[in-house]
Protein backbone atom coordinates (compact mmCIF):
# COMPACT_ATOMS: atom_id res chain seq x y z
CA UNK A 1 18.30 14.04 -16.03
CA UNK A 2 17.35 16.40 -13.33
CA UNK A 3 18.88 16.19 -10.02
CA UNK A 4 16.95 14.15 -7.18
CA UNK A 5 17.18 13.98 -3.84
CA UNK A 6 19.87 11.32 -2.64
CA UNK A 7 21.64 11.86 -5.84
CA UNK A 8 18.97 8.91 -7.06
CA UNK A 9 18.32 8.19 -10.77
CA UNK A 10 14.68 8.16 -12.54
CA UNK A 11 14.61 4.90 -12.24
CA UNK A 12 15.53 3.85 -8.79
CA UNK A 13 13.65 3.38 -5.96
CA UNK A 14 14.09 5.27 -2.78
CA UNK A 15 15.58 3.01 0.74
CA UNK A 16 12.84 1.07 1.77
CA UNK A 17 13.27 -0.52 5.22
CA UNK A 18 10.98 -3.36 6.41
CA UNK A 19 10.39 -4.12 10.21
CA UNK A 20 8.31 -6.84 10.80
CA UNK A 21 6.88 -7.30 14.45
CA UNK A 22 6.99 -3.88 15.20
CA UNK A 23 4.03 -3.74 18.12
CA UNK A 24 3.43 -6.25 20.58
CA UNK A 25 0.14 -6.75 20.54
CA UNK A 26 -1.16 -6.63 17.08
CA UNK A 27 -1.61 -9.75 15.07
CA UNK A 28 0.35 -8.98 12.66
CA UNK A 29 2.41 -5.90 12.33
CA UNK A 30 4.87 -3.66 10.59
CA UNK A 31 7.36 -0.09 10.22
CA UNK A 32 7.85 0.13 6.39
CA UNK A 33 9.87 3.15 5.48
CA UNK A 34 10.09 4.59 2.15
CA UNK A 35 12.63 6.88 2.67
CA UNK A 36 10.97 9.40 4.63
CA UNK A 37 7.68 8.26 4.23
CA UNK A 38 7.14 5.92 7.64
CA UNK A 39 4.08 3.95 8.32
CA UNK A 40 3.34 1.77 10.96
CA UNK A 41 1.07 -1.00 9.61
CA UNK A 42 -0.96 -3.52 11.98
CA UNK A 43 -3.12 -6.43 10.93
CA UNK A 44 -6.25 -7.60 13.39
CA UNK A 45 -8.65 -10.49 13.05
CA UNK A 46 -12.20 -10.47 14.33
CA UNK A 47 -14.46 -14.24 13.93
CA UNK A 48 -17.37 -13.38 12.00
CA UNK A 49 -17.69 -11.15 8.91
CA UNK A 50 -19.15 -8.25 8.29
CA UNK A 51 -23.12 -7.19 9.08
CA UNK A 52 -23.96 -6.32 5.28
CA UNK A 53 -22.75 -9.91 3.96
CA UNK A 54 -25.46 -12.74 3.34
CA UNK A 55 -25.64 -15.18 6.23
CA UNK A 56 -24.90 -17.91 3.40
CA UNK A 57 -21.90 -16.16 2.12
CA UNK A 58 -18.61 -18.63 3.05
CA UNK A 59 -16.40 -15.85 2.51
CA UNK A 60 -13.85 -13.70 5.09
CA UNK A 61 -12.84 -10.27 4.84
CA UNK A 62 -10.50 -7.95 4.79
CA UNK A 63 -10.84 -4.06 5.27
CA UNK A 64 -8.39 -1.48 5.77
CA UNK A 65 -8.36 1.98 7.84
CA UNK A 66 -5.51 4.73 7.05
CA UNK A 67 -4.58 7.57 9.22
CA UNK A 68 -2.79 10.29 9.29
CA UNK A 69 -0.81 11.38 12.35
CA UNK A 70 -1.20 15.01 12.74
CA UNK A 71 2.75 15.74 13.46
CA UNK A 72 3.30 13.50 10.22
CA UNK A 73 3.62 16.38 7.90
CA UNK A 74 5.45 19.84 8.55
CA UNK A 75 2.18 21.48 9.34
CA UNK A 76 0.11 19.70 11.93
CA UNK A 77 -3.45 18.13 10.22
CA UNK A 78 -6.36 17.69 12.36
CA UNK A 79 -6.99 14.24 13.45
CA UNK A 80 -10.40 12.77 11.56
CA UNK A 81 -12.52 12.27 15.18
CA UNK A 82 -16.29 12.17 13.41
CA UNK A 83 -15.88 12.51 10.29
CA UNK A 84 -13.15 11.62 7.47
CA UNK A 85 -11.79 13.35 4.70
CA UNK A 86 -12.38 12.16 0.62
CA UNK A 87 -8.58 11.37 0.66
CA UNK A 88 -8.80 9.55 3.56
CA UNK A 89 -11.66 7.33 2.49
CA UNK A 90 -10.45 6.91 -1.38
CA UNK A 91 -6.83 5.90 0.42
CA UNK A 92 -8.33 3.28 2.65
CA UNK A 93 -10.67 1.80 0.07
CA UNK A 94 -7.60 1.51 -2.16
CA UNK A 95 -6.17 -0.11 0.42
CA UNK A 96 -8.51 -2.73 1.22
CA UNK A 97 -9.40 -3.51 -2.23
CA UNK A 98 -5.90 -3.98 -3.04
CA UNK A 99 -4.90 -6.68 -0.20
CA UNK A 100 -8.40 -8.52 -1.16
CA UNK A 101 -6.93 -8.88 -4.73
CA UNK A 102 -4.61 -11.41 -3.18
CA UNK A 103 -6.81 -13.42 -0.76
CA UNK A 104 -8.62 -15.92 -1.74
CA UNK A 105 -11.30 -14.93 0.63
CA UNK A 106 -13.58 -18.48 0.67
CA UNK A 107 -10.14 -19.76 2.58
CA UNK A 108 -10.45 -17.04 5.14
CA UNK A 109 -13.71 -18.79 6.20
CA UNK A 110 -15.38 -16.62 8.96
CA UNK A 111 -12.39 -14.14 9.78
CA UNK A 112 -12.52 -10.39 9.18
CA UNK A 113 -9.01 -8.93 8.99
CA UNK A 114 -8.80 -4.89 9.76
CA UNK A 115 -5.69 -3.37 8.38
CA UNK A 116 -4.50 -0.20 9.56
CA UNK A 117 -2.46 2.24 7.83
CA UNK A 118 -0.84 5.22 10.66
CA UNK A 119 1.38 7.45 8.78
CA UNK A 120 4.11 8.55 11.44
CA UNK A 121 6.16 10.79 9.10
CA UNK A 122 4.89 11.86 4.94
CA UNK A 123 6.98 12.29 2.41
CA UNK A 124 4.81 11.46 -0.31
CA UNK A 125 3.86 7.84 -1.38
CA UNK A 126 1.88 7.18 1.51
CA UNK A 127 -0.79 5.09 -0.07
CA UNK A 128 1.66 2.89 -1.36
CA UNK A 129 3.66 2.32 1.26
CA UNK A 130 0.75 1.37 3.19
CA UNK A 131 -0.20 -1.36 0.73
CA UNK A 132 3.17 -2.80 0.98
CA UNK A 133 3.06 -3.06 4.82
CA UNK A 134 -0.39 -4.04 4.78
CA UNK A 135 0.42 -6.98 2.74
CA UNK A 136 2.94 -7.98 4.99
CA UNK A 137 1.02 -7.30 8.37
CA UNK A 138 -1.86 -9.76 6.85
CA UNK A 139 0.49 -12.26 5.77
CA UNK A 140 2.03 -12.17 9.37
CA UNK A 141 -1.25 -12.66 10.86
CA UNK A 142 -2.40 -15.26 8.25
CA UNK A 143 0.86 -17.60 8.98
CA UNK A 144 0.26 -16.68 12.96
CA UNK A 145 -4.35 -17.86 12.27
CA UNK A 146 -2.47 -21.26 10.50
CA UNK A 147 -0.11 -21.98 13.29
CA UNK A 148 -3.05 -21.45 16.10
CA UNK A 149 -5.02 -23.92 14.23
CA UNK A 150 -7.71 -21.34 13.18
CA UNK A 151 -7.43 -21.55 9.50
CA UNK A 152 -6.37 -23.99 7.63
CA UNK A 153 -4.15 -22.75 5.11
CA UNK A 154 -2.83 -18.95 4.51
CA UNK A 155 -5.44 -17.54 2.00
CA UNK A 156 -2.81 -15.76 0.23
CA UNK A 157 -3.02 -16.19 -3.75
CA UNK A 158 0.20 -14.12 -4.41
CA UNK A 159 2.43 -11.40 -2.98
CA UNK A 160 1.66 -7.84 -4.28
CA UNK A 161 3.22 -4.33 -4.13
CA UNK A 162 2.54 -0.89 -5.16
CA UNK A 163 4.76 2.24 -6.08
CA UNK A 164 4.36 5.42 -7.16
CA UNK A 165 5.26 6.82 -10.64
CA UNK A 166 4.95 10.88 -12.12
CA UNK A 167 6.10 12.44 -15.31
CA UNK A 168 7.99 15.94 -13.87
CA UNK A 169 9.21 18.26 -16.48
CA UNK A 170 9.07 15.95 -19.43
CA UNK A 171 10.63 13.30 -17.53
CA UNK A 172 9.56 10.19 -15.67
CA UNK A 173 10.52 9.44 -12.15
CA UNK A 174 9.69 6.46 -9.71
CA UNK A 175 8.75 6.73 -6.44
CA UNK A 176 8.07 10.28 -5.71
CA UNK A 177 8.92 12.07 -2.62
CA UNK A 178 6.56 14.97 -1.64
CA UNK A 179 8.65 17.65 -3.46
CA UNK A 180 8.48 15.43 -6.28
CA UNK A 181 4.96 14.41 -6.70
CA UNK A 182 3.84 18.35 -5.61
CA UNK A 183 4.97 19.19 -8.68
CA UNK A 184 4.30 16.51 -11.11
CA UNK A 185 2.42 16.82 -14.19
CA UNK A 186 1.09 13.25 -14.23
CA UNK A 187 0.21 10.68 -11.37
CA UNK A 188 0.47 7.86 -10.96
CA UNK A 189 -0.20 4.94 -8.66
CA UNK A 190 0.39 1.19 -9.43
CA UNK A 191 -0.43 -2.16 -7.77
CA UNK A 192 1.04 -5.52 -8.99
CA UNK A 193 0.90 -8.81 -7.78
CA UNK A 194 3.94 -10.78 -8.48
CA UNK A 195 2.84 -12.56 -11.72
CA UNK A 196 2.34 -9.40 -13.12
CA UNK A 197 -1.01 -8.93 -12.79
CA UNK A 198 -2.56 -5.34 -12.29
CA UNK A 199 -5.09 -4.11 -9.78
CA UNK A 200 -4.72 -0.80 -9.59
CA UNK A 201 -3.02 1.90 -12.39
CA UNK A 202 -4.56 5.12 -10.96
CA UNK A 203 -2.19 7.52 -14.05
CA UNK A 204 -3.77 11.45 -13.71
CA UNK A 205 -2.71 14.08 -15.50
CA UNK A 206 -2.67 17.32 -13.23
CA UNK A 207 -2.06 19.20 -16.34
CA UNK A 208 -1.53 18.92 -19.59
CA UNK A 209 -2.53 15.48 -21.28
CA UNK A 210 -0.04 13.09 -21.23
CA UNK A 211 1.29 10.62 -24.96
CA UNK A 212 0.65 6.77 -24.99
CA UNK A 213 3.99 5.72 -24.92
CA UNK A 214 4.24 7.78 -21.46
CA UNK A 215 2.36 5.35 -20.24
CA UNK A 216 3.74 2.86 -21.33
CA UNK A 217 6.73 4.04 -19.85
CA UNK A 218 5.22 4.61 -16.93
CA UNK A 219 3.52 1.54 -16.24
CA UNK A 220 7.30 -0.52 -17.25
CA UNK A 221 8.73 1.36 -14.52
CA UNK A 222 6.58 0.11 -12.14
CA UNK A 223 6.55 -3.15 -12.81
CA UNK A 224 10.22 -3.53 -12.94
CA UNK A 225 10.05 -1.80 -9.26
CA UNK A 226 7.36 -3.62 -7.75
CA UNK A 227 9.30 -6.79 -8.33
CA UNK A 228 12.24 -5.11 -6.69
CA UNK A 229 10.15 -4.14 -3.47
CA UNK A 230 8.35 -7.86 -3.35
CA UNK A 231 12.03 -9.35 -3.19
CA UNK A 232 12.48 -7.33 -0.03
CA UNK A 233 9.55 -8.79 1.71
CA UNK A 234 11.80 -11.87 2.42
CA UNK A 235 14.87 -10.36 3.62
């Protein structure tokens, strides 16, 4: 195996840190760290639901918004003012599509739930770590809705978690840092719920096509990991 960071192994995650009730005001909020990835993650609800759903339509929502901070990488990025980037819109529509995978949304009644993803520091896995603290954010928020009376159950089906997987010099790795995934020949992102169900296995190659049984390697890895990370949510 080649040497990683932290002396970790191919198969081991980086430290992931979890601090729940980060801000004051939000809802619902969290600091997940993923080594040196840090994201602040925050979790708003809004009565009503969105202007583009049917007036007859029982259903909540749940969006998400990701961000990031212009000091969070070595060289400072502008800050999206008017107009956002691709990246920026494909990462917050992963996002959102992700933590609706795990609501059951005709419980959420007439609540839209904002999520939003501010990336402090980057050190690749950004997208995932958001998901991870966005699923905990909403949860927060959900239990907080229950105990103020305003819904009547948390709409949560199932936890979920995502992680990040690439294939680097013939060899696969989990949970890239940015050094890692800047140089990986294949991509990949995965969401799970708990049961085992996928929503999301985003696998690229950025260069050469990749065999079958890499991805089947791939997607093992994650799964194995993204129970790991779900068993942190309750420490």
């Amino acid at each position: 195996m080649n040497g990683r960071l932290n002396n970790r192994t191919n198969n081991e995650l980086r430290n992931i840190k979890i601090t729940k009730d980060y801000t004051k005001h939000a809802l619902g909020s969290v600091l997940i760290e993923f080594g040196d990835t840090k994201v602040i993650v925050t979790a708003s609800a809004e009565e009503g639901k969105p202007k583009w759903m049917d007036k007859e339509d029982k259903r909540g929502w749940v969006t998400a918004e990701y961000s990031l901070l212009p000091s969070a990488t070595h060289t400072r990025c502008q800050r999206e003012r008017t107009k956002i980037s691709g990246r920026t819109q494909e990462i917050q529509r992963l996002i959102g599509r992700s933590l609706r995978s795990c609501v059951n949304l005709e419980k959420l009644e007439n609540w839209t739930v904002t999520i939003d993803a501010d990336v402090i520091q980057a050190d690749g896995g950004t997208r995932c770590a958001s998901i991870c603290g966005g699923y905990l954010a909403m949860n927060i928020a959900f239990n907080k809705l229950k105990e103020q009376g305003l819904l009547q159950e948390n709409p949560i089906i199932e936890p979920i978690a995502a992680v990040s997987v690439g294939l680097i010099d013939g060899e696969i790795k989990l949970d890239l840092d940015y050094s890692e995934d800047s140089s990986a020949q294949v991509d990949s992102n995965v969401v799970m719920t708990k049961s085992g169900k996928i929503i999301e296995f985003q696998t690229t190659a950025e260069g050469a096509p990749f065999e079958k049984y890499q991805l089947d390697e791939i997607y093992n890895l994650a799964q194995n990991a993204i129970q790991k990370i779900i068993s942190l949510y309750c420490e």
